[in-house]
N, C-alpha and C. Protein backbone atom coordinates (compact mmCIF):
# COMPACT_ATOMS: atom_id res chain seq x y z
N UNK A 1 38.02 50.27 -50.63
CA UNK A 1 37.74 50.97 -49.40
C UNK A 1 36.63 52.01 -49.60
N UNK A 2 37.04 52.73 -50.89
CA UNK A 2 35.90 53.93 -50.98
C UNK A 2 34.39 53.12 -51.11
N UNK A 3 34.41 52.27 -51.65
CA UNK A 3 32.92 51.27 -51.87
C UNK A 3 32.28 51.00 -50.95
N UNK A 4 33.29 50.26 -49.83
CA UNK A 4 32.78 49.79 -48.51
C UNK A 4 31.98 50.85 -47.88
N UNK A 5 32.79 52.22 -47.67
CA UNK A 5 32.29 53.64 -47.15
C UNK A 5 31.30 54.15 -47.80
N UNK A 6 31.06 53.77 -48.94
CA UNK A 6 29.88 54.23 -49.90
C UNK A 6 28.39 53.37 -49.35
N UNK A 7 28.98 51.76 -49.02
CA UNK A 7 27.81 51.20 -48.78
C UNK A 7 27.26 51.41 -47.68
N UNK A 8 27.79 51.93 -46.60
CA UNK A 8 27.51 51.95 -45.40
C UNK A 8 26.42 53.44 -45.25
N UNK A 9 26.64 53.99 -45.97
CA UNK A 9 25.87 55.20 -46.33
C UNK A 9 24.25 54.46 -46.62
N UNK A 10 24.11 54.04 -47.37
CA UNK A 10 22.67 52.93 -47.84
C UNK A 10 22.09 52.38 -46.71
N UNK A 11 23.10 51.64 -45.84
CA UNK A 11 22.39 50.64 -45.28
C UNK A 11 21.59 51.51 -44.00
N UNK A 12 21.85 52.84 -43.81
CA UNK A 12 21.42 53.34 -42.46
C UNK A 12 19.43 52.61 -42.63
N UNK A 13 19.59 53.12 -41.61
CA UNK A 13 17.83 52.67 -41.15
C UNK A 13 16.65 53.82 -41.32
N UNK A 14 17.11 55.41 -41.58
CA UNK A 14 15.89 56.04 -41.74
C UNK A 14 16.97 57.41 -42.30
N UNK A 15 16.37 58.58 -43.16
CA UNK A 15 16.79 59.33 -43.93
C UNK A 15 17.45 60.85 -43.02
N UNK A 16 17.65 60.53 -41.71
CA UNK A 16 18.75 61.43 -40.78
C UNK A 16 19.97 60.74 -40.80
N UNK A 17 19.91 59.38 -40.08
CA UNK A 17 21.38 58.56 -40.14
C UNK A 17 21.75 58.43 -41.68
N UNK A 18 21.07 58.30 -42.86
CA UNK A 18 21.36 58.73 -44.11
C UNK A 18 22.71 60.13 -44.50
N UNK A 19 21.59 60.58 -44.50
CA UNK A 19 22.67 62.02 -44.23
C UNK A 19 23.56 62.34 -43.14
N UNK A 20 23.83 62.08 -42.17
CA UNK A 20 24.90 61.77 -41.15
C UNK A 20 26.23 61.49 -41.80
N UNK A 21 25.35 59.85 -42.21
CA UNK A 21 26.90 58.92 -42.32
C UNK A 21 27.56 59.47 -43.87
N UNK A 22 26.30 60.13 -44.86
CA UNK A 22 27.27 60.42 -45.60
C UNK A 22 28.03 61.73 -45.48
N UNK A 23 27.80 62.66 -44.67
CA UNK A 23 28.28 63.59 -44.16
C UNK A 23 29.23 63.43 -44.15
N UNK A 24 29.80 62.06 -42.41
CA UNK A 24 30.96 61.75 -42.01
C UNK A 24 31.65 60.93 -43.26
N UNK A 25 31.32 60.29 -44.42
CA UNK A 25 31.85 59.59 -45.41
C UNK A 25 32.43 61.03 -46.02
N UNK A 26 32.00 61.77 -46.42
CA UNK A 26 32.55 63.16 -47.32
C UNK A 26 33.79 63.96 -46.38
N UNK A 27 33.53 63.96 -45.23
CA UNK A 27 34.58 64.15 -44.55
C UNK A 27 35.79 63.44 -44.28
N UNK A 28 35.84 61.79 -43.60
CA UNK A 28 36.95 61.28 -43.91
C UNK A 28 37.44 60.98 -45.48
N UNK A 29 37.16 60.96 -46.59
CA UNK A 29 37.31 61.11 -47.93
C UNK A 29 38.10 62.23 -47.81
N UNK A 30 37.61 63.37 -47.53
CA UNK A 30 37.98 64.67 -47.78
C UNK A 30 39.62 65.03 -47.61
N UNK A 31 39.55 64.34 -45.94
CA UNK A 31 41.42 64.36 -45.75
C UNK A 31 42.32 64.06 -46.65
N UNK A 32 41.99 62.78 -47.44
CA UNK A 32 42.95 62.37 -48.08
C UNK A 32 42.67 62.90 -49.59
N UNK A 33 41.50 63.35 -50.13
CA UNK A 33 41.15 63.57 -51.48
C UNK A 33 40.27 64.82 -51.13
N UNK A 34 40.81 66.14 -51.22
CA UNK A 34 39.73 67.19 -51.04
C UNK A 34 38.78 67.15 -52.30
N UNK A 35 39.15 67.05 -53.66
CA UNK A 35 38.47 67.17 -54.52
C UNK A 35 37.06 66.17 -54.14
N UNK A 36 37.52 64.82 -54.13
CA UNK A 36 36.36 63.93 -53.77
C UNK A 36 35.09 64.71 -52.48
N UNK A 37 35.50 65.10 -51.35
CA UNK A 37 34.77 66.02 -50.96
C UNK A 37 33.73 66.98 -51.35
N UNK A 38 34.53 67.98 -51.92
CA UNK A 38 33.74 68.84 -52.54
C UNK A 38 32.84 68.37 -53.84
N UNK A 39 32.80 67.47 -54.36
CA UNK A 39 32.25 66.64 -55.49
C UNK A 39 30.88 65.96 -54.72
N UNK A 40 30.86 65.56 -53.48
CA UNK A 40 30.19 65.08 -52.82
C UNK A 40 29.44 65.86 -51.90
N UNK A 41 29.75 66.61 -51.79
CA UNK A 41 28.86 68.22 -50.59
C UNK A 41 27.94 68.59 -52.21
N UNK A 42 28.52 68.31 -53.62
CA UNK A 42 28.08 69.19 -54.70
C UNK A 42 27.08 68.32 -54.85
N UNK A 43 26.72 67.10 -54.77
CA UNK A 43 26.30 66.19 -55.27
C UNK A 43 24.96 65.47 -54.45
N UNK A 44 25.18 66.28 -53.56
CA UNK A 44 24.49 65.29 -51.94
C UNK A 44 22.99 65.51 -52.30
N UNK A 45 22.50 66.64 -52.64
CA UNK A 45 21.00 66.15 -52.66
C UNK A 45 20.21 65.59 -53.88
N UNK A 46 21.18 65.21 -55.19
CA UNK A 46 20.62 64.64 -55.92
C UNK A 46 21.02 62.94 -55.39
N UNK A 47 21.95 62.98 -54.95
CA UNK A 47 22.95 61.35 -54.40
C UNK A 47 21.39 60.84 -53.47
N UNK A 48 21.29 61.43 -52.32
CA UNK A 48 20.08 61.03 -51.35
C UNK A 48 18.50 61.60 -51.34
N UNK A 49 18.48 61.76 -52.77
CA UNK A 49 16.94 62.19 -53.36
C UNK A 49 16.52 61.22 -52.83
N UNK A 50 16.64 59.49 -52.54
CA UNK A 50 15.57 58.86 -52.46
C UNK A 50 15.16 58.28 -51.28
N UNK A 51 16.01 59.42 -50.13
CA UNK A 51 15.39 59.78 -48.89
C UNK A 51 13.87 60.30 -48.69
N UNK A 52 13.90 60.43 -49.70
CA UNK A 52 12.15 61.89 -49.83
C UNK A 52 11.21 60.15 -49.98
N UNK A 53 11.36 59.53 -50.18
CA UNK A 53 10.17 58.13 -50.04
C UNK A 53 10.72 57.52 -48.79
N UNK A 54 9.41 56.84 -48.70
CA UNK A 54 9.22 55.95 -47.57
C UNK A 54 10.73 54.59 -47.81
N UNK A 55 10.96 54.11 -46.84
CA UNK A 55 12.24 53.22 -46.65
C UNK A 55 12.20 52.14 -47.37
N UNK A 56 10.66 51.65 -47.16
CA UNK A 56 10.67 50.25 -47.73
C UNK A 56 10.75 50.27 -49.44
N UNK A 57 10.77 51.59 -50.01
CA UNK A 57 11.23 52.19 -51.29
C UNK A 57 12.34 51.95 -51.94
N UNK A 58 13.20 52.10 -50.57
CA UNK A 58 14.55 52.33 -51.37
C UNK A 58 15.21 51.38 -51.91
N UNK A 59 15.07 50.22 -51.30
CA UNK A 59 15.80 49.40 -52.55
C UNK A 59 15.46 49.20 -53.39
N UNK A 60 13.91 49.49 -54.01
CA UNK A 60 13.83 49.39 -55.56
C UNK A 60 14.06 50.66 -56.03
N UNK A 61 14.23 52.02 -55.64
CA UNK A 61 14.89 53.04 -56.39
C UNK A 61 16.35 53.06 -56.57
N UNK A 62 17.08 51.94 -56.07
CA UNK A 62 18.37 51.71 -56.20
C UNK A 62 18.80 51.02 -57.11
N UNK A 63 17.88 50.08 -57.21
CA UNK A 63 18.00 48.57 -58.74
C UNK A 63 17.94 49.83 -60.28
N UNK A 64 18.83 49.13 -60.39
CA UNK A 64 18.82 49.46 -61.95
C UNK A 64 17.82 48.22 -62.84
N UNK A 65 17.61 46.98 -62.16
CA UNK A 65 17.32 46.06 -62.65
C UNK A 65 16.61 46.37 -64.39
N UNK A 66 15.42 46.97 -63.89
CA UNK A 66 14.51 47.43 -65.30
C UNK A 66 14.76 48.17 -66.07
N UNK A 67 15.82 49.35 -65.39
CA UNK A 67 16.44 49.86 -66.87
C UNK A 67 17.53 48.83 -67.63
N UNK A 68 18.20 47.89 -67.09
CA UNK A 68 19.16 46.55 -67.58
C UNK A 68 18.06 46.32 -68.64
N UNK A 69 16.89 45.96 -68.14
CA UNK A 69 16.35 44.82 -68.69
C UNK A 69 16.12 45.34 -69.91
N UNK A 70 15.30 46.87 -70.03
CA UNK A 70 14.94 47.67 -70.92
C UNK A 70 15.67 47.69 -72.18
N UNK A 71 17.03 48.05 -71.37
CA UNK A 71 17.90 48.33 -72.49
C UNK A 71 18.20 46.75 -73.38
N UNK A 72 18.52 45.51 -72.74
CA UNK A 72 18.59 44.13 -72.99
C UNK A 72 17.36 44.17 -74.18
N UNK A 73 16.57 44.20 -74.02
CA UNK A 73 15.30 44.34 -75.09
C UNK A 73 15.27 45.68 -76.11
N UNK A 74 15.42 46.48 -75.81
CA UNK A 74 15.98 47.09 -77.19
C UNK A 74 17.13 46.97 -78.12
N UNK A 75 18.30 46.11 -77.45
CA UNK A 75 19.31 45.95 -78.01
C UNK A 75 19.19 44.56 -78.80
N UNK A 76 18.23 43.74 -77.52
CA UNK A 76 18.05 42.32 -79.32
C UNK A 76 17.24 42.95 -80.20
N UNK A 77 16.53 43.99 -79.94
CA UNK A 77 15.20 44.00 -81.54
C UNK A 77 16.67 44.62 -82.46
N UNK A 78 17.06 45.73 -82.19
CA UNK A 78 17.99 46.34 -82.84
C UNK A 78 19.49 45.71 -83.35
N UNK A 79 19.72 44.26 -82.94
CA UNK A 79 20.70 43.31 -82.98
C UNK A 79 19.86 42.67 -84.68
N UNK A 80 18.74 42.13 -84.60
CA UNK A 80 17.96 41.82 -85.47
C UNK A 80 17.86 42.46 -86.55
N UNK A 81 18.02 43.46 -86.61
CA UNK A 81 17.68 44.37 -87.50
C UNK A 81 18.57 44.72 -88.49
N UNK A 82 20.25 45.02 -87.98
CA UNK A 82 21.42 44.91 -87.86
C UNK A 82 21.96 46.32 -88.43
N UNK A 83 21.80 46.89 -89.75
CA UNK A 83 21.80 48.12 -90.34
C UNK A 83 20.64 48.48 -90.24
N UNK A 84 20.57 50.40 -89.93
CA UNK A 84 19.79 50.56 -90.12
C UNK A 84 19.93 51.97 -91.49
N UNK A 85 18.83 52.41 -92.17
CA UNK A 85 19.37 53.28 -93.22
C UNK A 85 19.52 54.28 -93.05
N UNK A 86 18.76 54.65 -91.78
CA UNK A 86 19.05 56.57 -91.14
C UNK A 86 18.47 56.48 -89.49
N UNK A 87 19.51 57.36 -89.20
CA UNK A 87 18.79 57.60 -87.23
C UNK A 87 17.62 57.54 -87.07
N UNK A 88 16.81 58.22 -88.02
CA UNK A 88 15.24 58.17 -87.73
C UNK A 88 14.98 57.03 -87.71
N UNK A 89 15.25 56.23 -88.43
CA UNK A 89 14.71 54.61 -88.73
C UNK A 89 14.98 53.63 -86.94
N UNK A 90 16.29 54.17 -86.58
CA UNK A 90 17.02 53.21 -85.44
C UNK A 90 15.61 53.81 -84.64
N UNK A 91 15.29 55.24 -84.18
CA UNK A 91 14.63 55.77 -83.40
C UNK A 91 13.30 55.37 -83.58
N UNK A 92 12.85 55.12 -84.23
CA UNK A 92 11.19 54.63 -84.66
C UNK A 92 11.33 53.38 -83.94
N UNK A 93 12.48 52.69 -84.20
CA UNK A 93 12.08 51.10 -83.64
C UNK A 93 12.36 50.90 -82.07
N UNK A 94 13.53 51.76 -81.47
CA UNK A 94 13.79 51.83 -80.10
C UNK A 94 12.40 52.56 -79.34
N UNK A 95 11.53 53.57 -80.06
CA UNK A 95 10.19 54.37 -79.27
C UNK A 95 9.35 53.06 -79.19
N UNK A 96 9.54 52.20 -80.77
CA UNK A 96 8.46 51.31 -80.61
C UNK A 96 8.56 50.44 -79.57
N UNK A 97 9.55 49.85 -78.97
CA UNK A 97 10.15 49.01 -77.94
C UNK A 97 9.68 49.69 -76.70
N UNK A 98 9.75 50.57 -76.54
CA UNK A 98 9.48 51.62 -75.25
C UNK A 98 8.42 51.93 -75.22
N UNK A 99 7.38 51.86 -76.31
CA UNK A 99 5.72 52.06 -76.00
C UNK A 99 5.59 50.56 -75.84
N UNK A 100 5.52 49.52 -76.10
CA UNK A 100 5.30 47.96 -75.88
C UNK A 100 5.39 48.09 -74.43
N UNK A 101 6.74 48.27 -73.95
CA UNK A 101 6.92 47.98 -72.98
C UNK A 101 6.49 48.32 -71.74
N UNK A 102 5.88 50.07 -72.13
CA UNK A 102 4.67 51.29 -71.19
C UNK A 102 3.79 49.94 -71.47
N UNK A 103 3.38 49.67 -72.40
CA UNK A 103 1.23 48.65 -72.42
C UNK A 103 1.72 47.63 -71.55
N UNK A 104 2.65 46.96 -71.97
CA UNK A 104 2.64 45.71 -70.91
C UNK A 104 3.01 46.42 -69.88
N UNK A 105 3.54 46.97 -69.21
CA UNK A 105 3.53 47.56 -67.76
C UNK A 105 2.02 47.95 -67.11
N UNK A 106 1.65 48.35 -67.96
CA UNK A 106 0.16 48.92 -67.97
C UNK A 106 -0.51 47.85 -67.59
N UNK A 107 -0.75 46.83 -68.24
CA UNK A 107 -1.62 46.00 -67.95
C UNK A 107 -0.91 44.57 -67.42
N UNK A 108 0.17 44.22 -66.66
CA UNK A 108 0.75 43.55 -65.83
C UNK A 108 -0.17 43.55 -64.34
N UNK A 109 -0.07 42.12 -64.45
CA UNK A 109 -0.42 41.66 -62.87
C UNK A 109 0.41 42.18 -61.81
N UNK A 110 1.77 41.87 -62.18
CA UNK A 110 2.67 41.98 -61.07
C UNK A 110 3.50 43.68 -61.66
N UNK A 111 3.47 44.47 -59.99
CA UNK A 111 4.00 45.47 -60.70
C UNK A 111 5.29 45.59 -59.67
N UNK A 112 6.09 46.99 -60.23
CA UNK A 112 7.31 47.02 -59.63
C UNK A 112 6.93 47.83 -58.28
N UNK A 113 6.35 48.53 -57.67
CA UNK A 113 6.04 49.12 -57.03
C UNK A 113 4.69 49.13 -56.81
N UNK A 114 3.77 48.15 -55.75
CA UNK A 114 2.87 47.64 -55.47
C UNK A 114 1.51 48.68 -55.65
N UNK A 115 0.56 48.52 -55.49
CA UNK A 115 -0.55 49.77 -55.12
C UNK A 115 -0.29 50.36 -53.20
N UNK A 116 -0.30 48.88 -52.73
CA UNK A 116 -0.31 49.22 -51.48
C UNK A 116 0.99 50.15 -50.82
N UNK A 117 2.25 49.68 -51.02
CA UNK A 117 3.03 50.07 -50.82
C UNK A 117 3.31 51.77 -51.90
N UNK A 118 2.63 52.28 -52.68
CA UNK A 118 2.19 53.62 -53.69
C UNK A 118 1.50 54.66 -52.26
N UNK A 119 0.65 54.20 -51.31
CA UNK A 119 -0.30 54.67 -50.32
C UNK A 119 0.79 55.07 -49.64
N UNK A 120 1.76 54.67 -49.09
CA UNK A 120 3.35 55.02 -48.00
C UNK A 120 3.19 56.42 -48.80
N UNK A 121 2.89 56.83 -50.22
CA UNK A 121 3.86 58.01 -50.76
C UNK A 121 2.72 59.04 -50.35
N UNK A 122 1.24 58.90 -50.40
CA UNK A 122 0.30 59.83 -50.45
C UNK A 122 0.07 59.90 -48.77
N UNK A 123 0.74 58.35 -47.84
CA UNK A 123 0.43 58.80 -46.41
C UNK A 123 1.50 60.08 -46.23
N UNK A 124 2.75 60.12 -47.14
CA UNK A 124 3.79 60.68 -46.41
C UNK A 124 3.81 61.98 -47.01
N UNK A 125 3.43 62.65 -48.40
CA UNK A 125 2.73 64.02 -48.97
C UNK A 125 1.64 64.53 -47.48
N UNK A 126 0.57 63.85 -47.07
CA UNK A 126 -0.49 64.33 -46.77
C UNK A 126 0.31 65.24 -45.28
N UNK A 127 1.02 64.15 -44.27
CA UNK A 127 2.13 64.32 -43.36
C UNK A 127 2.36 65.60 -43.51
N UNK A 128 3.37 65.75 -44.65
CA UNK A 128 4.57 66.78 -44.38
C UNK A 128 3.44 67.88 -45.28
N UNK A 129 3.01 68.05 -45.50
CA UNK A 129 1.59 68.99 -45.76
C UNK A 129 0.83 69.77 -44.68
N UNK A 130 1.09 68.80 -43.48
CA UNK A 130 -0.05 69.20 -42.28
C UNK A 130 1.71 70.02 -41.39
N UNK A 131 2.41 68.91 -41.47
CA UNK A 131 3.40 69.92 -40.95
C UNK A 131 4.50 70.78 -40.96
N UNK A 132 4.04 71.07 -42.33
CA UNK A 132 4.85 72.08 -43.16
C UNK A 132 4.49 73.69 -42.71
N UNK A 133 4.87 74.96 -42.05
CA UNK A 133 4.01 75.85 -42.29
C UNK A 133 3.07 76.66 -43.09
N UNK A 134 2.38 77.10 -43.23
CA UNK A 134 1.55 77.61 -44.48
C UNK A 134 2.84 79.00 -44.82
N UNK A 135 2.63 79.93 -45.75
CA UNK A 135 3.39 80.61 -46.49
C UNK A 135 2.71 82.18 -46.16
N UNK A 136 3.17 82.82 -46.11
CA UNK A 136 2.11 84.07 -45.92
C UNK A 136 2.79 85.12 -47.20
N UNK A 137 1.85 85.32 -47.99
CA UNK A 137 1.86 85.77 -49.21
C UNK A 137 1.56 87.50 -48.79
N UNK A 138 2.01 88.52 -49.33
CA UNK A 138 1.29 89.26 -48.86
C UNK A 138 0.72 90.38 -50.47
């Protein structure tokens, strides 16, 4: 039940009904589990940080997919390896896995987050820039 109520939070359509429904999710929770509540009022603006991007964003800030994968590939080099003789040694070979994996990202055709769809983030900075007030310093 709590899952179902969790998902319904995601699926809204723009980052007000976002915060709404999880509002009303923290509240009916709350009746029956106050702790869960307050865990969730504590939690809310790191939970819907990825309101702050454009929509068509959010389901790839939701995939774990590439950190799976990440970790899947450091765990066969390090499966291979099998002992290692000191932490430093494990750590040299897991950085090395993780710089490989920065170059080929680097120079990949296909990326996880397009160029075009990157422009949504600098249309939506420039936006809330123009209608943000200025600050008066004195």
């Amino acid at each position: 039940m709590v899952a179902a109520a969790f998902r319904t939070i995601f699926a809204q359509p723009d980052a007000e009904h976002v915060r709404e429904q999880y509002d009303q999710i923290a509240v009916m929770l709350g009746r029956q589990f106050p702790k869960v509540e307050q865990m969730m009022i504590a939690a809310r603006e790191d939970v819907l940080a990825f309101t702050a991007f454009p929509p068509s964003h959010w389901r790839k800030i939701w995939s774990t997919n590439p950190l799976e994968r990440l970790n899947k590939e450091v765990k066969r080099r390090t499966d291979v390896v099998g002992a290692f003789p000191n932490p430093p040694a494990l750590l040299r070979l897991a950085g090395a896995v993780l710089v490989e994996a920065h170059d080929e990202w680097q120079v990949a055709d296909r990326r996880y987050l397009s160029e075009g769809s990157m422009t949504q983030l600098a249309d939506t900075a420039d936006t809330e820039e123009v209608t943000q007030p200025a600050l008066m310093t004195a």
